[in-house]
N, C-alpha and C. Protein backbone atom coordinates (compact mmCIF):
# COMPACT_ATOMS: atom_id res chain seq x y z
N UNK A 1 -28.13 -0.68 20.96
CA UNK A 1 -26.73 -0.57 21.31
C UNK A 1 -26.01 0.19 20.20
N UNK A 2 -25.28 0.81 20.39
CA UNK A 2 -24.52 2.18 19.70
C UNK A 2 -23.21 1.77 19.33
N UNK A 3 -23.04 1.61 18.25
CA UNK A 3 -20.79 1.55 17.87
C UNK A 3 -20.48 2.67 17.19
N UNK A 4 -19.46 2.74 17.89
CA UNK A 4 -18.43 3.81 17.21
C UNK A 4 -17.44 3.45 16.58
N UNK A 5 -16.88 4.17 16.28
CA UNK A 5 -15.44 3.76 15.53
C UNK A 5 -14.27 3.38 15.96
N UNK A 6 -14.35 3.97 17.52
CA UNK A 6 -13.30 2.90 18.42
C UNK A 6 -13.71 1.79 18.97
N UNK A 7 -15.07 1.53 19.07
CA UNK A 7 -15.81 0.39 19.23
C UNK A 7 -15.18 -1.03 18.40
N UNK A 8 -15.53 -0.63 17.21
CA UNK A 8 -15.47 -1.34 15.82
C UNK A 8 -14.20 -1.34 16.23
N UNK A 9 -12.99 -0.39 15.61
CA UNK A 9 -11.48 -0.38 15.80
C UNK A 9 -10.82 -1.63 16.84
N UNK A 10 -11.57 -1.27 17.98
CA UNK A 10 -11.14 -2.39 19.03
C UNK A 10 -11.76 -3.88 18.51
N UNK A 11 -12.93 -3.75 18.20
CA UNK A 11 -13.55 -5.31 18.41
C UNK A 11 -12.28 -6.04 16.90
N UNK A 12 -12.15 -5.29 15.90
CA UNK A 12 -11.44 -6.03 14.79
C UNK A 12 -10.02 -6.40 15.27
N UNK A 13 -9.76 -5.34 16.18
CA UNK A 13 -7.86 -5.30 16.89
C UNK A 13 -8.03 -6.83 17.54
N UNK A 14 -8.78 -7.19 18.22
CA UNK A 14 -8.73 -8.19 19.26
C UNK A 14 -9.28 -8.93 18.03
N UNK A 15 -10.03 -8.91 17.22
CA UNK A 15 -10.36 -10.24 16.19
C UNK A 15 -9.37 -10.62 15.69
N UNK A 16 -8.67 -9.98 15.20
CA UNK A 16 -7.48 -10.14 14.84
C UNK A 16 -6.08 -10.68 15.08
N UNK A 17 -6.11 -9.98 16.71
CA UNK A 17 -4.87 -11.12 17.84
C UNK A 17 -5.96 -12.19 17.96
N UNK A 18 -6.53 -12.53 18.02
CA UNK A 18 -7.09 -13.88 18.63
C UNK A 18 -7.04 -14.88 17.43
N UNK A 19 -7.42 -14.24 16.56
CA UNK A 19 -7.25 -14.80 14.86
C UNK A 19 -5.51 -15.73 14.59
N UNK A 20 -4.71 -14.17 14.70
CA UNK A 20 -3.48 -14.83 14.03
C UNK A 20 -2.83 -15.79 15.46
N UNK A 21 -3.86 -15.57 16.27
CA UNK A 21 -3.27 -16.24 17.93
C UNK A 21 -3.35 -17.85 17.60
N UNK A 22 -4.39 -18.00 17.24
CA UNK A 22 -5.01 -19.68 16.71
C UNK A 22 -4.21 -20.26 15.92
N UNK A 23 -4.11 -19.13 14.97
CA UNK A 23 -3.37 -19.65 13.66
C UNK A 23 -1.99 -20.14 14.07
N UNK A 24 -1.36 -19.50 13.99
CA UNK A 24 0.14 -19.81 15.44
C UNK A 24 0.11 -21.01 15.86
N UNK A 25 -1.42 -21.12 16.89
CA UNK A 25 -0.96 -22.57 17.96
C UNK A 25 -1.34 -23.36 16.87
N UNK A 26 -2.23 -23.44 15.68
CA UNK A 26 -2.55 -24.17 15.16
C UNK A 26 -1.22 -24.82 14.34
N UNK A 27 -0.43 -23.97 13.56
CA UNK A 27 0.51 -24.23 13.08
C UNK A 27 1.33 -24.85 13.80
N UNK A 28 1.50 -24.44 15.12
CA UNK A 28 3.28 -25.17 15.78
C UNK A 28 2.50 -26.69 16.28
N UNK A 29 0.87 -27.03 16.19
CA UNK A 29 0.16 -27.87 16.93
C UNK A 29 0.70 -28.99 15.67
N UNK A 30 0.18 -28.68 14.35
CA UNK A 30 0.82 -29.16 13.25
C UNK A 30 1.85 -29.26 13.19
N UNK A 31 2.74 -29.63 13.69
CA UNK A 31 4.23 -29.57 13.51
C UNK A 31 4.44 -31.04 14.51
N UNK A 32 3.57 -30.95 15.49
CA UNK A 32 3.98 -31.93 16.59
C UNK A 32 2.88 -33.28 16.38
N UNK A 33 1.91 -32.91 15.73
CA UNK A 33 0.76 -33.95 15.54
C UNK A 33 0.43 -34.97 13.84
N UNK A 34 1.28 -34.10 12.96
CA UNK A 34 1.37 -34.22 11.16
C UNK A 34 1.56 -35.63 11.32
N UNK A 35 2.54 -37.00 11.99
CA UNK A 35 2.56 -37.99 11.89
C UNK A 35 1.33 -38.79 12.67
N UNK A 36 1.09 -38.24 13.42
CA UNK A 36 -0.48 -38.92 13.78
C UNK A 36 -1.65 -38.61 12.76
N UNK A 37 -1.93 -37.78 12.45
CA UNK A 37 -2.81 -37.18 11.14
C UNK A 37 -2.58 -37.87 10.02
N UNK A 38 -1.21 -38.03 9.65
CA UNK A 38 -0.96 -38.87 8.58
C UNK A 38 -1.36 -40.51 8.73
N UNK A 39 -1.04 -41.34 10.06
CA UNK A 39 -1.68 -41.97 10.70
C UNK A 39 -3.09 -42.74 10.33
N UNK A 40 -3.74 -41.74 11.17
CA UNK A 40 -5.20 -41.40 11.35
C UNK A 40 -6.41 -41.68 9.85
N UNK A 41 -5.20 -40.66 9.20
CA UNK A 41 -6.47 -40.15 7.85
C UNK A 41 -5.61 -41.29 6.83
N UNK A 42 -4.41 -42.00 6.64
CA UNK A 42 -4.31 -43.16 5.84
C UNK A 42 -4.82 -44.49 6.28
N UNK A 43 -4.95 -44.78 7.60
CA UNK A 43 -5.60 -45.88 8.06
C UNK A 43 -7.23 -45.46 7.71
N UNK A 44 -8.07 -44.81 8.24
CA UNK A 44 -9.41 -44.52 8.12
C UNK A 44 -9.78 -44.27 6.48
N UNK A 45 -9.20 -43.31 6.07
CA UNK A 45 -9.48 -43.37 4.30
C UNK A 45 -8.69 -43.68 3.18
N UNK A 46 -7.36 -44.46 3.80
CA UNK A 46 -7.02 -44.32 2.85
C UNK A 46 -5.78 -43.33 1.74
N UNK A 47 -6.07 -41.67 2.54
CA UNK A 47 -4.95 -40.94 2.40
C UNK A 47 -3.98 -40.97 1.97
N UNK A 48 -3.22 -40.29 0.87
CA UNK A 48 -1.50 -40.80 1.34
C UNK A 48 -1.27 -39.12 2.70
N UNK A 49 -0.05 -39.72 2.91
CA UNK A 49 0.61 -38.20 3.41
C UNK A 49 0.44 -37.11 2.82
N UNK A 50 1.13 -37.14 1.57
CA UNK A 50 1.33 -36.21 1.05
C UNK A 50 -0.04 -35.24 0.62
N UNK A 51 -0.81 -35.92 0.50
CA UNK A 51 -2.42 -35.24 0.40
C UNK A 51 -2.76 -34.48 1.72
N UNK A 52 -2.03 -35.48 2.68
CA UNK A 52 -3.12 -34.88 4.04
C UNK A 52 -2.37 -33.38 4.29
N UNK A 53 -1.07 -33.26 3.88
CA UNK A 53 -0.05 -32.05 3.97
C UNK A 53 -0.80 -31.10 3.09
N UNK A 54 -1.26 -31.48 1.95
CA UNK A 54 -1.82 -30.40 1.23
C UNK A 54 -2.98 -29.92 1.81
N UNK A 55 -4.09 -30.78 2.23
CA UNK A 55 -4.94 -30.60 2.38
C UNK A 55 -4.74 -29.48 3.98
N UNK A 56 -3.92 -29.49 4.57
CA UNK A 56 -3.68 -28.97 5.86
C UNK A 56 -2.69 -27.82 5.68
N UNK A 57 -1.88 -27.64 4.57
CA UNK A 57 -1.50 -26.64 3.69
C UNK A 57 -2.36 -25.87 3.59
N UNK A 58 -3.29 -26.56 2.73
CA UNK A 58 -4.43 -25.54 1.96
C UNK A 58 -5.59 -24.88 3.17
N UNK A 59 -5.67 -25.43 4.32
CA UNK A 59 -6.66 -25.06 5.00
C UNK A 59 -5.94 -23.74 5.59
N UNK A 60 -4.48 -23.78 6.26
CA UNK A 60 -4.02 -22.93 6.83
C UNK A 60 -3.92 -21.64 5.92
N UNK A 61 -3.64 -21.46 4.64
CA UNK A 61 -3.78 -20.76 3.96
C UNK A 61 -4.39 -19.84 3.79
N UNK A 62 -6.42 -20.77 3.27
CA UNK A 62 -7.68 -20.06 3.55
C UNK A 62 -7.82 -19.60 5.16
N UNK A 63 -7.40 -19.85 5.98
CA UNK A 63 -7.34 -19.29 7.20
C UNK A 63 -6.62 -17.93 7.23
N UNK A 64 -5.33 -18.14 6.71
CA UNK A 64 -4.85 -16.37 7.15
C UNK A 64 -5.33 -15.53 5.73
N UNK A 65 -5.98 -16.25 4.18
CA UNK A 65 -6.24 -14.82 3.72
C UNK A 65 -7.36 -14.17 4.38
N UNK A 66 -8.62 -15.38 4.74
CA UNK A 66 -9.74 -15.12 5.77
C UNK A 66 -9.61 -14.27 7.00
N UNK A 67 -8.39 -14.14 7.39
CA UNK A 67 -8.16 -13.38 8.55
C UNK A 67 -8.14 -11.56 7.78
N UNK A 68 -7.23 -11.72 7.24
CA UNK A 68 -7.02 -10.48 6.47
C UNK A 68 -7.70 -10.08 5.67
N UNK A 69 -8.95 -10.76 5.53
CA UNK A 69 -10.05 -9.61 4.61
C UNK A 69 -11.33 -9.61 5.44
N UNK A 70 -11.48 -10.40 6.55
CA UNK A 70 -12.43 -9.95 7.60
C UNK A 70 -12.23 -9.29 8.61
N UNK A 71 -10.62 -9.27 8.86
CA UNK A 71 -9.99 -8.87 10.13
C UNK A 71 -9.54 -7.59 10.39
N UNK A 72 -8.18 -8.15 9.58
CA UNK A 72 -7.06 -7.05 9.19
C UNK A 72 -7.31 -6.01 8.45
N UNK A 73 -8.10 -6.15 7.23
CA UNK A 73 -7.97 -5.04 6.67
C UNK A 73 -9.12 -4.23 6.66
N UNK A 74 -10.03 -4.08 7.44
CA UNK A 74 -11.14 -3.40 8.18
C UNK A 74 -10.48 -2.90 9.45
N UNK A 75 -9.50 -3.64 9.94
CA UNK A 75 -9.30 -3.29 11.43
C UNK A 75 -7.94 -1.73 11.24
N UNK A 76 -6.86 -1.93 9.96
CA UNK A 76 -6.50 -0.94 9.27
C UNK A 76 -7.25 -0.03 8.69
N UNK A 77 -8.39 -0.18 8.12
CA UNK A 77 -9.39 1.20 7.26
C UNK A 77 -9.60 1.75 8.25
N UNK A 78 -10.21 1.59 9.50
CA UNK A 78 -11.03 2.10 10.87
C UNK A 78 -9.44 2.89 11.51
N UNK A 79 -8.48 2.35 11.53
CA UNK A 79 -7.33 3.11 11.87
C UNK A 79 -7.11 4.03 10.91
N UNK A 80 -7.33 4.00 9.92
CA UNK A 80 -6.83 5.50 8.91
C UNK A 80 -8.09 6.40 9.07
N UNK A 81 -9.07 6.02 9.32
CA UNK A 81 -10.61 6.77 9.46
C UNK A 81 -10.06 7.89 10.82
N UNK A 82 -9.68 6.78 11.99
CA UNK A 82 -9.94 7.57 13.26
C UNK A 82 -8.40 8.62 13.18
């Protein structure tokens, strides 16, 4: 099977909406669920809140630089190429 550069171009474009697409629902999902989580993870371990915020802080974070150095900024080089 053969790729080209609009091949590639496209497959990163759509990695990319689908990427920051997640990230989005994930975030506004967090917004409506943070007191059950807080909940959840202080009854079961123990948690305070304020940890589980970081810890869900910190994940969303590694999520969008992860987007933008597998995604985004390959899916921009292939646009300045073509």
């Amino acid at each position: 099977m053969e790729f080209n550069v609009e091949d590639c171009t496209r497959f990163f474009m759509w990695a990319s909406i689908i990427s920051i697409g997640m990230l989005w629902a994930t975030v506004i999902l967090w917004r409506f669920v943070r007191p059950i989580a807080h909940r959840i993870h202080g009854g079961f371990f123990g948690v305070k809140p304020e940890t589980v915020d970081i810890a869900a802080y910190a994940f969303l974070g590694l999520w969008k630089v992860l987007t933008a150095i597998l995604f985004l900024i390959p899916w921009l080089t292939l646009l300045v190429m073509a």
